[in-house]
Protein backbone atom coordinates (compact mmCIF):
# COMPACT_ATOMS: atom_id res chain seq x y z
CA UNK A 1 -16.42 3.08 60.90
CA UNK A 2 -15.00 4.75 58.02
CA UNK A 3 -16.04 7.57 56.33
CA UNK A 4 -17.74 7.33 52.29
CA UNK A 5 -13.91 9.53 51.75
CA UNK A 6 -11.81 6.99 53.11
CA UNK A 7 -13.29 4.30 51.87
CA UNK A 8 -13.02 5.56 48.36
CA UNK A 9 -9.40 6.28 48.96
CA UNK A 10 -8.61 2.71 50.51
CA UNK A 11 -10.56 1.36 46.93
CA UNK A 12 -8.09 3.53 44.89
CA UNK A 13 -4.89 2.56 46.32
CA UNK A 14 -6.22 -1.53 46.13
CA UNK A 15 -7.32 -1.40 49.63
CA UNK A 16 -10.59 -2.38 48.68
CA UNK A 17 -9.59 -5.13 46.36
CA UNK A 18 -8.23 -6.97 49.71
CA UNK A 19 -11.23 -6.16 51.21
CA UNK A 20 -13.10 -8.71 49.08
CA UNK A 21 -10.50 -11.35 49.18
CA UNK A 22 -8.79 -10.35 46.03
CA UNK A 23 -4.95 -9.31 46.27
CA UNK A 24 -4.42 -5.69 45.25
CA UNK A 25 -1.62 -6.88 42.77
CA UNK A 26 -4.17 -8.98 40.95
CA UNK A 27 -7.09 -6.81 41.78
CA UNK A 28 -7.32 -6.19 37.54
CA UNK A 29 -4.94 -9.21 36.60
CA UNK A 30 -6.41 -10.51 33.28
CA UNK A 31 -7.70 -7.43 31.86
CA UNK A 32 -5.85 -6.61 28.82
CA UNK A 33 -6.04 -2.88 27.51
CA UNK A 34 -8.47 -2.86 24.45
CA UNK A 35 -5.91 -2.13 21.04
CA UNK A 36 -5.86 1.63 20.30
CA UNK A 37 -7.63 3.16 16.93
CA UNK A 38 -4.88 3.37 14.30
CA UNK A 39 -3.64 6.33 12.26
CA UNK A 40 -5.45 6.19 9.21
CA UNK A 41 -3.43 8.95 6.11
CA UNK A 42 -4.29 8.29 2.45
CA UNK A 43 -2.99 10.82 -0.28
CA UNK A 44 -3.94 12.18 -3.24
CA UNK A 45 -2.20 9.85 -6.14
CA UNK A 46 -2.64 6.83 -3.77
CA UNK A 47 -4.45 3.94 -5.65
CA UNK A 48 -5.60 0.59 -4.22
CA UNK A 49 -8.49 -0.95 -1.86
CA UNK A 50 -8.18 1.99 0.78
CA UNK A 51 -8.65 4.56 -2.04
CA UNK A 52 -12.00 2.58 -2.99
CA UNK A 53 -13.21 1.92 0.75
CA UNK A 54 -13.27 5.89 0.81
CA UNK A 55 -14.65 6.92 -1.91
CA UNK A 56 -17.43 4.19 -0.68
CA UNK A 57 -17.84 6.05 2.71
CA UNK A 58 -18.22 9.70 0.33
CA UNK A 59 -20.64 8.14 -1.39
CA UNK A 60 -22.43 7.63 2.13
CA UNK A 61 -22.02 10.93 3.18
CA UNK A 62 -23.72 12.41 0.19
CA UNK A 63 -20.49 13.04 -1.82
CA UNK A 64 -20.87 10.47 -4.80
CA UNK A 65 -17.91 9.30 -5.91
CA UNK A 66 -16.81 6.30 -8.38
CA UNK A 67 -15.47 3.57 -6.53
CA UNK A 68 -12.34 3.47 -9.02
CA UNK A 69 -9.80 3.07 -6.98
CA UNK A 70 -7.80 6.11 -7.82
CA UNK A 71 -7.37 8.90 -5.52
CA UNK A 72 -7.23 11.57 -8.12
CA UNK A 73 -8.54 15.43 -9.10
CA UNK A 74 -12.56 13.64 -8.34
CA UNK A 75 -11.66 12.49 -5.46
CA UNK A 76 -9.90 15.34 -3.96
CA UNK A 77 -13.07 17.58 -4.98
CA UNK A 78 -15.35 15.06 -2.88
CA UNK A 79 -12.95 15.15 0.09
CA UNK A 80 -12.92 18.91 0.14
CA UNK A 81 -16.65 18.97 0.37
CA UNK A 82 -16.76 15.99 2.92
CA UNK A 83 -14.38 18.71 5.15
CA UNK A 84 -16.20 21.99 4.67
CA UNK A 85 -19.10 19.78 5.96
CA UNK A 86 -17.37 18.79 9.18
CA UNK A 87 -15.43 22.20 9.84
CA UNK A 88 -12.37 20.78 8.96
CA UNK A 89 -9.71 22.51 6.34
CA UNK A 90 -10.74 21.99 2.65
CA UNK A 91 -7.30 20.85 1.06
CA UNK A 92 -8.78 17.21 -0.21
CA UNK A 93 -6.31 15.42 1.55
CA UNK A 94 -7.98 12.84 3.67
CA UNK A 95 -5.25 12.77 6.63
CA UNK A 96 -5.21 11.41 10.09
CA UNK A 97 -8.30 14.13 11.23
CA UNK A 98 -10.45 13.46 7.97
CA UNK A 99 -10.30 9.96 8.17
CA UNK A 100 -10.69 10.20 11.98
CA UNK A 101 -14.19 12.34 11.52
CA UNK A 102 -14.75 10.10 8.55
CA UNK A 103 -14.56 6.78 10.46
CA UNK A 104 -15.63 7.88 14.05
CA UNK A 105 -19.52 8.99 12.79
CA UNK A 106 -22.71 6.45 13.66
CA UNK A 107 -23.09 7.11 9.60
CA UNK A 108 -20.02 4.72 9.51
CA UNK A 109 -20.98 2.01 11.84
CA UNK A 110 -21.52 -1.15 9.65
CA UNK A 111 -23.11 -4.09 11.57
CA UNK A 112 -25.55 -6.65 10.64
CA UNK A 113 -28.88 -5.28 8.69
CA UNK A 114 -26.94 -2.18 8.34
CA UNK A 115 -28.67 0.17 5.63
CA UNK A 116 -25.52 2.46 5.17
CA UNK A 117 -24.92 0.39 1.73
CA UNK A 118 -22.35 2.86 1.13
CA UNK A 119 -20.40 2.21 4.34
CA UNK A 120 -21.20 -1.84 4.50
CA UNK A 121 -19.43 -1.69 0.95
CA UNK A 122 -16.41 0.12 1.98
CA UNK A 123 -16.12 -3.01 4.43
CA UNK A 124 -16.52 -5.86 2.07
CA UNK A 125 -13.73 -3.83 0.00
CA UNK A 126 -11.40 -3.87 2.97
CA UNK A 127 -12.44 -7.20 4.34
CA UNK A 128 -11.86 -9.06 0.31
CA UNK A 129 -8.44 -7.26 0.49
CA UNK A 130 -7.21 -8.59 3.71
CA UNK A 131 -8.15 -12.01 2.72
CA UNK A 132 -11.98 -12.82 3.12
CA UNK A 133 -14.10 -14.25 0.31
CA UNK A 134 -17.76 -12.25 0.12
CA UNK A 135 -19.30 -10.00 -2.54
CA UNK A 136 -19.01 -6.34 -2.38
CA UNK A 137 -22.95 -5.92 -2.60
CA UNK A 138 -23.36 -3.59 0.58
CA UNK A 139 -25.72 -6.05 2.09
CA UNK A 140 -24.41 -6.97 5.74
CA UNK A 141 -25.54 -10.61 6.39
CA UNK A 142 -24.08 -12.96 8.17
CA UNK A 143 -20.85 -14.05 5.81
CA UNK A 144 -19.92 -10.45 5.98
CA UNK A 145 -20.68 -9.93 9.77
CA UNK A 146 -18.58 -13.33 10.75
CA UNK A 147 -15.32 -12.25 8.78
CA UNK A 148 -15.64 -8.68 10.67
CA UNK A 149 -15.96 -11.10 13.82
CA UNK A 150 -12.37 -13.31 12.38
CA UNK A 151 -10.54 -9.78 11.53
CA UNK A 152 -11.28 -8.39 14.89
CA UNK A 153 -10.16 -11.62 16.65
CA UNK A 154 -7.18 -11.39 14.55
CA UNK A 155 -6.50 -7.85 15.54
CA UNK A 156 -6.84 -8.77 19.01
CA UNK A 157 -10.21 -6.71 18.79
CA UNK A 158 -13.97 -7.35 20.80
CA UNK A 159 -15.23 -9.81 18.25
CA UNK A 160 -18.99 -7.76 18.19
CA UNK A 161 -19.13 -8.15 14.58
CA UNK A 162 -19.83 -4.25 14.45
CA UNK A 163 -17.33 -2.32 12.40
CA UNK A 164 -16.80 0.63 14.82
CA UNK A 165 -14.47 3.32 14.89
CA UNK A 166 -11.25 1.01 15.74
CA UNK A 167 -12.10 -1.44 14.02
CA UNK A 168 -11.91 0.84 10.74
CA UNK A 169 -8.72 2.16 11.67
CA UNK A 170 -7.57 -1.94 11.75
CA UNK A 171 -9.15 -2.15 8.17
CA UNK A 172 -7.74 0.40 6.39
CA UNK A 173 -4.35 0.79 8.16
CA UNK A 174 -3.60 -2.97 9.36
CA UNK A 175 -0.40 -3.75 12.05
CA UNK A 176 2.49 -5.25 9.84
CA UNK A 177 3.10 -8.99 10.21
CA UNK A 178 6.65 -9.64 10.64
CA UNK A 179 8.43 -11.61 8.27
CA UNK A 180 12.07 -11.99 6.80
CA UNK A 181 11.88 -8.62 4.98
CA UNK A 182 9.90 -6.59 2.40
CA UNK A 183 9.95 -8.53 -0.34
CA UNK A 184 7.22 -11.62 -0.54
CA UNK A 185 6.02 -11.46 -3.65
CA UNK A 186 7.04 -13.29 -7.21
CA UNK A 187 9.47 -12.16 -9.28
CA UNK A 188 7.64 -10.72 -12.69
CA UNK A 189 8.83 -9.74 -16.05
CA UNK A 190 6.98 -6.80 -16.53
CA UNK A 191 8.05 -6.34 -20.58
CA UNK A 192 7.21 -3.42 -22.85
CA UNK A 193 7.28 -6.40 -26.02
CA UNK A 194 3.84 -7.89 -26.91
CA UNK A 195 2.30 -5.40 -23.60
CA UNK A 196 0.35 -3.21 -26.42
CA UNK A 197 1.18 -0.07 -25.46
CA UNK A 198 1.24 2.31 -28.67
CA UNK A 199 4.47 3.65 -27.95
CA UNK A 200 7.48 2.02 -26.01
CA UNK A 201 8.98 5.70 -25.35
CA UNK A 202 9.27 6.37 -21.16
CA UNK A 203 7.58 3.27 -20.48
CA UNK A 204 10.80 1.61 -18.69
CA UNK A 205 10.08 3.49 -15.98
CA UNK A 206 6.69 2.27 -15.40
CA UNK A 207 7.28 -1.33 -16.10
CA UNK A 208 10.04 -1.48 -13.68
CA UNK A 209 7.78 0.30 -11.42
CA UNK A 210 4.88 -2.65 -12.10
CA UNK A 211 7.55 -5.07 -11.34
CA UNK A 212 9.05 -3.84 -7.49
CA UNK A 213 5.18 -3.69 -6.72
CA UNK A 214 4.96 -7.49 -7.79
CA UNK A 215 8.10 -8.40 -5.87
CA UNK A 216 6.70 -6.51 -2.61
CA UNK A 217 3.66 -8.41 -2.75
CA UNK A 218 1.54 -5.64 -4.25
CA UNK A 219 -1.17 -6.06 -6.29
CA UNK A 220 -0.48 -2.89 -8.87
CA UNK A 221 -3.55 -0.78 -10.38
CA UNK A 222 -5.38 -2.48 -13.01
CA UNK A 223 -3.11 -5.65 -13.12
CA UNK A 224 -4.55 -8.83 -14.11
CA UNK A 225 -1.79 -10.68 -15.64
CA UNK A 226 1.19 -10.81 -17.60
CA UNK A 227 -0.31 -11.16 -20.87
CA UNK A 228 -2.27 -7.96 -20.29
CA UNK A 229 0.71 -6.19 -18.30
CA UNK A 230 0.64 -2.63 -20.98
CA UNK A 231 -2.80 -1.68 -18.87
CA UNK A 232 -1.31 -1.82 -15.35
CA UNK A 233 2.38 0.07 -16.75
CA UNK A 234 0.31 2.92 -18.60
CA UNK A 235 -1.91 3.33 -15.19
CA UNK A 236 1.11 3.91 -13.70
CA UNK A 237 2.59 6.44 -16.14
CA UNK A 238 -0.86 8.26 -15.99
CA UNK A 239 -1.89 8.12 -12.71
CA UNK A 240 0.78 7.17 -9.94
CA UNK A 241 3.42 8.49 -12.07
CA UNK A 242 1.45 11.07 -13.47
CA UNK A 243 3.32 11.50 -16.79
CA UNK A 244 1.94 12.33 -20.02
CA UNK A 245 2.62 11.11 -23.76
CA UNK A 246 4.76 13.95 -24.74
CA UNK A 247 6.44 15.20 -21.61
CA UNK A 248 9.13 12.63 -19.91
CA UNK A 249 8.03 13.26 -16.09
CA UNK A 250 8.26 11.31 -13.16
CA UNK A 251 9.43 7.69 -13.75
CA UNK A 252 11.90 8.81 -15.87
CA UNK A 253 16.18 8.95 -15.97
CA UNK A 254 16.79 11.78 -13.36
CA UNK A 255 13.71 11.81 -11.84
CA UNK A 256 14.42 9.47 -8.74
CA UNK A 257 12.57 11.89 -6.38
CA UNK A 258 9.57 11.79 -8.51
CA UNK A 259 10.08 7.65 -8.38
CA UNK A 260 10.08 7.58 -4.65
CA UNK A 261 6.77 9.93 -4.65
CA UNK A 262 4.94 7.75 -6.57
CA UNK A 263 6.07 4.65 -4.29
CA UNK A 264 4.61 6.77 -1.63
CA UNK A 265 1.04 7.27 -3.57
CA UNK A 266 0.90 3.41 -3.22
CA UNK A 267 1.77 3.18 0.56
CA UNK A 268 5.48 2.24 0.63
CA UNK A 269 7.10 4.18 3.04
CA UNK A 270 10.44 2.35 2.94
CA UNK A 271 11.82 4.14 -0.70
CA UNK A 272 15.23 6.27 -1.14
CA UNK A 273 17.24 7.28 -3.84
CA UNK A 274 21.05 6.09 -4.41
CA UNK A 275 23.48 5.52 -6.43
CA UNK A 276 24.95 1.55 -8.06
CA UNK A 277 26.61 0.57 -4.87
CA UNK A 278 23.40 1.42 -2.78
CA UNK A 279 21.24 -0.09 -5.11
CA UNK A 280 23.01 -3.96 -5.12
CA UNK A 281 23.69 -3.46 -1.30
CA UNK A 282 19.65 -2.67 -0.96
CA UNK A 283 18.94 -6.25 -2.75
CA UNK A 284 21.81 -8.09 -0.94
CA UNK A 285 19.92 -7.38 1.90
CA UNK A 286 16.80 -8.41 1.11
CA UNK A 287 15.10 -5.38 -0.76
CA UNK A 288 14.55 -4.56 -4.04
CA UNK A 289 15.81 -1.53 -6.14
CA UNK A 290 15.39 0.08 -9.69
CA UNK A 291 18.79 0.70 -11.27
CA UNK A 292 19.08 3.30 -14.22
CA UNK A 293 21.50 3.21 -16.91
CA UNK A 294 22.44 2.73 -20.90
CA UNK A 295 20.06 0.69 -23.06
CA UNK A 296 22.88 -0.14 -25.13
CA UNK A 297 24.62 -2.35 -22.68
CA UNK A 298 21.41 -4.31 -21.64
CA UNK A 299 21.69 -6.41 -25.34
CA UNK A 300 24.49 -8.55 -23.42
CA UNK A 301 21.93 -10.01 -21.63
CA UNK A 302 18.38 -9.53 -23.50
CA UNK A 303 18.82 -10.61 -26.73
CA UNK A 304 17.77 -7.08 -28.36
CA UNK A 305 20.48 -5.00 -29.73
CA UNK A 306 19.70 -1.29 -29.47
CA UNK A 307 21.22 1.82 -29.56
CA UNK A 308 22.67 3.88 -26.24
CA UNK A 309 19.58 5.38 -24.23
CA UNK A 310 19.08 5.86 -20.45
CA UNK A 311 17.16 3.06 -19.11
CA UNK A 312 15.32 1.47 -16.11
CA UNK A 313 15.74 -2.15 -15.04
CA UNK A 314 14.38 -3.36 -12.03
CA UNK A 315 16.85 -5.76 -9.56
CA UNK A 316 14.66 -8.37 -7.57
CA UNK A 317 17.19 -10.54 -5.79
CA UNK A 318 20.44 -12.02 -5.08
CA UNK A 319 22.34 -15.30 -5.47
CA UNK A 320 24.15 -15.40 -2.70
CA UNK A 321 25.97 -18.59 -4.17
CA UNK A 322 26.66 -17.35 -7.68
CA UNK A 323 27.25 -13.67 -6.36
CA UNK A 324 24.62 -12.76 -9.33
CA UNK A 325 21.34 -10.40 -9.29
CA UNK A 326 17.98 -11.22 -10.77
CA UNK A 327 16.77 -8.68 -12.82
CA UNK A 328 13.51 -7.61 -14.52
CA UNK A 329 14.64 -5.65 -18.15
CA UNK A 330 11.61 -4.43 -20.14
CA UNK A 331 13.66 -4.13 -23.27
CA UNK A 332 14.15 -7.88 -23.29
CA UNK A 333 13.39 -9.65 -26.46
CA UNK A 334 13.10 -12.98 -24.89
CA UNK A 335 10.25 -11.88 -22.01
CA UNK A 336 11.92 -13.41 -18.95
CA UNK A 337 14.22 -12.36 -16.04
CA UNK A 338 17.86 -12.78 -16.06
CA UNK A 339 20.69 -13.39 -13.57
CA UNK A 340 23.76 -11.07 -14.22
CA UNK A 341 26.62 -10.24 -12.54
CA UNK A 342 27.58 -7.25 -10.66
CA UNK A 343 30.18 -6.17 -13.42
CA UNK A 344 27.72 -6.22 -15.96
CA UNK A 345 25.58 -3.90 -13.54
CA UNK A 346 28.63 -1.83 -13.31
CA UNK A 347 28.94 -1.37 -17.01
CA UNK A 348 25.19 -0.95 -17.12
CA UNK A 349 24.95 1.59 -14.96
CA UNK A 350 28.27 3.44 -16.01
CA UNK A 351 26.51 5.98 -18.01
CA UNK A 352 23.91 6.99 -15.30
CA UNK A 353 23.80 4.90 -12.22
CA UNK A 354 20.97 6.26 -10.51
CA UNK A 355 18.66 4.55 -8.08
CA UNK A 356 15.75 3.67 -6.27
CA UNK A 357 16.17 1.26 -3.18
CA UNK A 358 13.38 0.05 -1.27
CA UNK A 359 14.88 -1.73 2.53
């Protein structure tokens, strides 16, 4: 008879499996490891749903914080206290360990009759942004607790309904769904003309800006529509950007780093700087690029003679039949995109030819 020992050993090499009729092989056949929690990072500057689910959950912890959207100078404050709570370092940057200790707490857990308001909120902002139709009223019933149930199911997760640790991580940092390329959304105009900004001066930078996000699929801060366009271009300039009225700053002619840093803020991880030939490769491709250059030279093609200024246009996509590239001018008198050619680009981008190519 064997012994308790090598019985336990026969079990852990499969042994024991055969003993009850089941082939060691397929002893555990079927059973599919559970998904792993994902990295969760969000940064100062970063705006968007993600930026408003956390400042939900600080508002939980006893850190109130408006739900604007904006991960700015507030925000970092409320961070820094939420880490000298937990023992963690106090530099109000909610990286992978914040978010971890942030997300991985009971005080988190959002499930049906939930009284965490705070937390239950922060899921209704995630779950509208990935798709699902509910008011953000931080009452868990049972429209909120079946579209945790489709996410999870979606995400290959236990459908329990419960928004646990991992099932956070899935919210706030969801798996990419492969496609063609980056670029799915439409192609806007984002135009300085009838926007009602005050001032049209460094603002090409920011509309070009507002119109990548578009093209990516983004939905940019405070955009509603075209007709009220100047709001989402000067949050841009003030907050992703973070320029000022009287100082040129990021977004601006030789300032491509700053460009990619604010692409960053808003979760795009895919941005470079380049020069003309890198920046009509990028869209060839498939991507998207903003393409500095002279004012002057953009009246061939938008109707608005002006004098010779260094200027941002954004280039949305490529005619592979007519060899031409879509682009998105701000200066344009007429308020609509135009197809140009590459020698046009050229001359455009003579005087400067900076750029910012997102792959």
């Amino acid at each position: 008879m064997p012994t308790r020992r090598t019985l336990l050993r026969s079990i852990a090499a499969g042994a024991g499996a055969a003993a009850l009729g089941i082939p060691g092989a397929q002893a555990f056949a079927g059973t599919a490891a559970a998904p792993s929690p994902r990295e969760v990072d969000l940064r100062p500057g970063s705006t968007g749903s993600e930026v408003t689910a956390m400042q939900h959950l600080l508002t939980e912890y006893g850190h109130k914080t408006s739900a604007d959207g904006y991960y700015g100078p507030v925000t970092e404050k409320s961070v820094a206290k939420f880490q000298g709570a937990h023992s963690l370092v106090k530099d109000g940057w909610a990286g992978p360990l914040t978010m971890k200790k942030m997300l991985d707490n009971g005080k988190a857990t959002a499930e049906q009759g939930s009284d965490n308001r705070g937390a239950v909120r922060a899921a209704q902002t995630l779950l509208v942004e990935r798709g699902y139709e509910m008011a953000v009223d931080g009452d868990f019933g049972p429209l909120t607790s079946s579209s945790v149930e489709k996410y999870q199911s979606t995400c290959k997760l236990k459908a329990s309904g419960t928004v646990d640790h991992t099932t956070w991580t899935f919210l706030f940092s969801p798996p990419r769904k492969p496609g063609p390329g980056p670029v799915d959304g439409k192609a806007v105009l984002v135009a300085q003309s009838g926007s009602g900004l005050s001032t049209w001066a460094y603002d090409c930078g920011p509309a070009a800006f507002v119109s990548v996000q578009l093209r990516l699929g983004r939905k940019p801060g405070k955009w509603t529509d075209v007709a009220h366009r100047g709001d989402a271009i000067d949050y841009a300039r003030r907050t992703v950007l973070r320029m000022t009225d009287d100082t040129r700053g990021t977004g601006q002619i030789g300032d491509e780093v700053g460009l990619v840093a604010g692409f960053e803020r808003i979760g795009v991880d895919r941005a470079g700087t380049g020069g003309f030939d890198d920046a009509l490769s990028t869209v060839r491709a498939g991507g998207v690029s903003m393409l500095g250059g002279d004012l002057a030279v953009c009246a061939e093609w938008n109707g608005r003679s002006t004098g010779s200024t260094l200027h941002w246009i954004a280039l949305l996509d490529h005619s592979a039949e007519s060899g031409e590239y879509q682009v998105a001018d701000s200066s344009s008198k007429h308020n609509k995109l135009v197809w140009v050619t590459s020698g046009q680009l050229a001359a455009f981008a003579r005087t400067w030819g900076a750029s910012v190519c997102l792959k």
